[in-house]
N, C-alpha and C. Protein backbone atom coordinates (compact mmCIF):
# COMPACT_ATOMS: atom_id res chain seq x y z
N UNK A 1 122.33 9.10 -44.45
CA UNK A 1 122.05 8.05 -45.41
C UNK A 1 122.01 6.69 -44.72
N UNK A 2 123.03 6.59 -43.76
CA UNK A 2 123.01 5.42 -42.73
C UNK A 2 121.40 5.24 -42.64
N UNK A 3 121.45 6.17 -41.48
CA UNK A 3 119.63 6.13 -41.10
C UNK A 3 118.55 5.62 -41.88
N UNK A 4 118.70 5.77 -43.11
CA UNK A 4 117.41 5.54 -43.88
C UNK A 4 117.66 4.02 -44.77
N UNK A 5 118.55 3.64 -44.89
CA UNK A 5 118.99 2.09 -45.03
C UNK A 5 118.85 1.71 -44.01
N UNK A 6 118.96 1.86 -42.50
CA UNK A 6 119.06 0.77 -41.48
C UNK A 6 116.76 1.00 -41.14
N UNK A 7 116.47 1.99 -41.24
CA UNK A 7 115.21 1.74 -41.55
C UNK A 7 114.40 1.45 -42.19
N UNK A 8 114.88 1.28 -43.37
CA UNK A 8 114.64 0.62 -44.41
C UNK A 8 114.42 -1.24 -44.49
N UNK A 9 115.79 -1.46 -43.74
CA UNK A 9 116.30 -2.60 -43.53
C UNK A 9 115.24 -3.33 -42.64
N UNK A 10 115.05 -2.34 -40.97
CA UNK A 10 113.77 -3.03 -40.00
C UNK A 10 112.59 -2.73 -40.88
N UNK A 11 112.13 -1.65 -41.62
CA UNK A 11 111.12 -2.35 -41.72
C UNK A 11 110.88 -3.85 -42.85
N UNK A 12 111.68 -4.34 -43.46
CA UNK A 12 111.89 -5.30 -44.38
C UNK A 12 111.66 -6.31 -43.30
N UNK A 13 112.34 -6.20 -42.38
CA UNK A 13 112.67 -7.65 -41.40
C UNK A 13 111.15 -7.27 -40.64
N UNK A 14 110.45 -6.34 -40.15
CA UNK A 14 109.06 -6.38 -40.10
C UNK A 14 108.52 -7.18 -40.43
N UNK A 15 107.93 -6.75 -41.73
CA UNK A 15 107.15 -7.26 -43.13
C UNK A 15 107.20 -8.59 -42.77
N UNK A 16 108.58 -9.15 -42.92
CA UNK A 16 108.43 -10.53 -42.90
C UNK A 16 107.76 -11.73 -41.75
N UNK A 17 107.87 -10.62 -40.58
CA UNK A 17 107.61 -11.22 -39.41
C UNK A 17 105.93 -11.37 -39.29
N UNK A 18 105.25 -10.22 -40.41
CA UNK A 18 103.67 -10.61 -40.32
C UNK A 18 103.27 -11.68 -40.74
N UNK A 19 101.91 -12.00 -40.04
CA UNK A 19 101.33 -12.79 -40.72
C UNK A 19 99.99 -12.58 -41.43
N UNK A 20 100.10 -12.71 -42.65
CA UNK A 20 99.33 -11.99 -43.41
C UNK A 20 97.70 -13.32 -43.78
N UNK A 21 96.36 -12.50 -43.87
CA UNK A 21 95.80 -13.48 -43.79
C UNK A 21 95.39 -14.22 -44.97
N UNK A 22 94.53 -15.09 -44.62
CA UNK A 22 94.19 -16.15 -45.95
C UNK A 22 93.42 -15.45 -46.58
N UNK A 23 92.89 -16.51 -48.10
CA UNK A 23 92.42 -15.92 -49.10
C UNK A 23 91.14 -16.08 -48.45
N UNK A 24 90.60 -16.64 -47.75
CA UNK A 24 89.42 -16.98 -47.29
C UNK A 24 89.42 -16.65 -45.91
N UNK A 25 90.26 -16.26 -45.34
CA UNK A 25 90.10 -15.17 -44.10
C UNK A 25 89.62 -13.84 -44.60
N UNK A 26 90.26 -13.37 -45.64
CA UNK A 26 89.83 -11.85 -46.11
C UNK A 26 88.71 -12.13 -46.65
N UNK A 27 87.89 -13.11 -47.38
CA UNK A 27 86.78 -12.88 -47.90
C UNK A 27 85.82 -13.37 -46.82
N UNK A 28 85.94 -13.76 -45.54
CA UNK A 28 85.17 -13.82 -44.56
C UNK A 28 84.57 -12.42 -44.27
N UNK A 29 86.36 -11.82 -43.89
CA UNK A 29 86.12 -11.10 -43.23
C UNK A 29 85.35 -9.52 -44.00
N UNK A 30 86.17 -9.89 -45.30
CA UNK A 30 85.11 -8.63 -46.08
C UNK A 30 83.16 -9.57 -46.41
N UNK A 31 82.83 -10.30 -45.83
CA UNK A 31 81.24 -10.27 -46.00
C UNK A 31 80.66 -10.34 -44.95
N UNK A 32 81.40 -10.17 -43.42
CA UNK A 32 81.05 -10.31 -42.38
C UNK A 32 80.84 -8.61 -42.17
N UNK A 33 81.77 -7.90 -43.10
CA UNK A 33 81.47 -6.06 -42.90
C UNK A 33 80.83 -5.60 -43.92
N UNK A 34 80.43 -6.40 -44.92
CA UNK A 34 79.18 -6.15 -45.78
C UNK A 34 77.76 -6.31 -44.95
N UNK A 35 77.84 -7.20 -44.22
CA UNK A 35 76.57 -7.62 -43.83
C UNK A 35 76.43 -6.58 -42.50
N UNK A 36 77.35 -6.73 -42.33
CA UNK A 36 77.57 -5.02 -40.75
C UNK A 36 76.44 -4.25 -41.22
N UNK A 37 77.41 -3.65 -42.37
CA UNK A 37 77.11 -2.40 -43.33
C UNK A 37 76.19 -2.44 -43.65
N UNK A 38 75.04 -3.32 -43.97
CA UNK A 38 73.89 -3.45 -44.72
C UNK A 38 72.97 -3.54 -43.30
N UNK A 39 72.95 -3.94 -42.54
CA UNK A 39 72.14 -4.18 -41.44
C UNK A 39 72.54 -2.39 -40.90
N UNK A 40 73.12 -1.91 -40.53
CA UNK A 40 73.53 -0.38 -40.38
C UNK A 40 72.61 0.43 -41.42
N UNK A 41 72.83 0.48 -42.74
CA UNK A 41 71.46 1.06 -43.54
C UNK A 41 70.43 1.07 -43.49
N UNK A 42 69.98 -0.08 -43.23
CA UNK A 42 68.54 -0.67 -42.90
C UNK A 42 68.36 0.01 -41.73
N UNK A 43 68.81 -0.12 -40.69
CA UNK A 43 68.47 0.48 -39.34
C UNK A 43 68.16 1.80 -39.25
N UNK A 44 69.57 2.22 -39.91
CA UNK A 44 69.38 3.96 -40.19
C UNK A 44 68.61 4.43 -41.01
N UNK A 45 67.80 3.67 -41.92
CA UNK A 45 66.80 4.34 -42.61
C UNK A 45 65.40 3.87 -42.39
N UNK A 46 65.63 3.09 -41.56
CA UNK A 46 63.74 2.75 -41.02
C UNK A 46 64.21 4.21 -39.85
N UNK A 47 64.59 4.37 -38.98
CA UNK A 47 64.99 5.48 -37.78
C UNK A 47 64.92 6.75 -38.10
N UNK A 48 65.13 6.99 -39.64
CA UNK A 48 64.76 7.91 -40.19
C UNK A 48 63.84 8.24 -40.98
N UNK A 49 63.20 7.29 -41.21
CA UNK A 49 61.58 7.53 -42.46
C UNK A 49 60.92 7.64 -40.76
N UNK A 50 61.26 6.51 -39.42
CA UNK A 50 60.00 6.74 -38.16
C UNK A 50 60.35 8.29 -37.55
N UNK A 51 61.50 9.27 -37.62
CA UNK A 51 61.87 10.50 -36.77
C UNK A 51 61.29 11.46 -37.90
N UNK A 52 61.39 11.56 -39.35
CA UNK A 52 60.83 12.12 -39.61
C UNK A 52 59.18 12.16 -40.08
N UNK A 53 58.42 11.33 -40.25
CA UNK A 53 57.54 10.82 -40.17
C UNK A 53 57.26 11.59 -38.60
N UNK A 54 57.38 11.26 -37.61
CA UNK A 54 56.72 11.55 -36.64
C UNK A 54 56.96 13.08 -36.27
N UNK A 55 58.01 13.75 -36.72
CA UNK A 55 58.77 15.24 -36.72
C UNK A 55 56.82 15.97 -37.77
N UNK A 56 56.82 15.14 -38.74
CA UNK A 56 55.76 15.50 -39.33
C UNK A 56 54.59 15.63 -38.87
N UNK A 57 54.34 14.96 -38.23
CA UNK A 57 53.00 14.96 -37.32
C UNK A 57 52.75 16.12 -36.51
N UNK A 58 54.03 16.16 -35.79
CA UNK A 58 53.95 17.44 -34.83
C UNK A 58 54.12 18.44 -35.45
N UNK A 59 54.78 18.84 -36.71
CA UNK A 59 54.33 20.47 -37.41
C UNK A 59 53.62 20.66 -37.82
């Protein structure tokens, strides 16, 4: 029971030691991986209308 209070305890004193980010750090950073994400679709689906498209040609 010791054990699980004194780990309990570090991770509390953890927690506190983060630094957690801003409201406008996280919404940076979530439209900076929207825009990832969206440029990633786009890519992967022109790469795939040109592989199969051309897969077509040759059968």
């Amino acid at each position: 029971m010791n054990r699980i209070l004194q780990y309990l305890r570090n991770s509390r004193a953890e927690l506190s030691r983060v630094t957690w980010p801003t409201r406008n750090e996280v919404i940076q950073s979530t439209q900076a991986t929207l825009v990832f994400v969206l440029l990633t679709v786009f890519f992967l689906l022109i790469a795939d209308t040109t592989l199969g498209n051309l897969i077509g040609l040759v059968t």
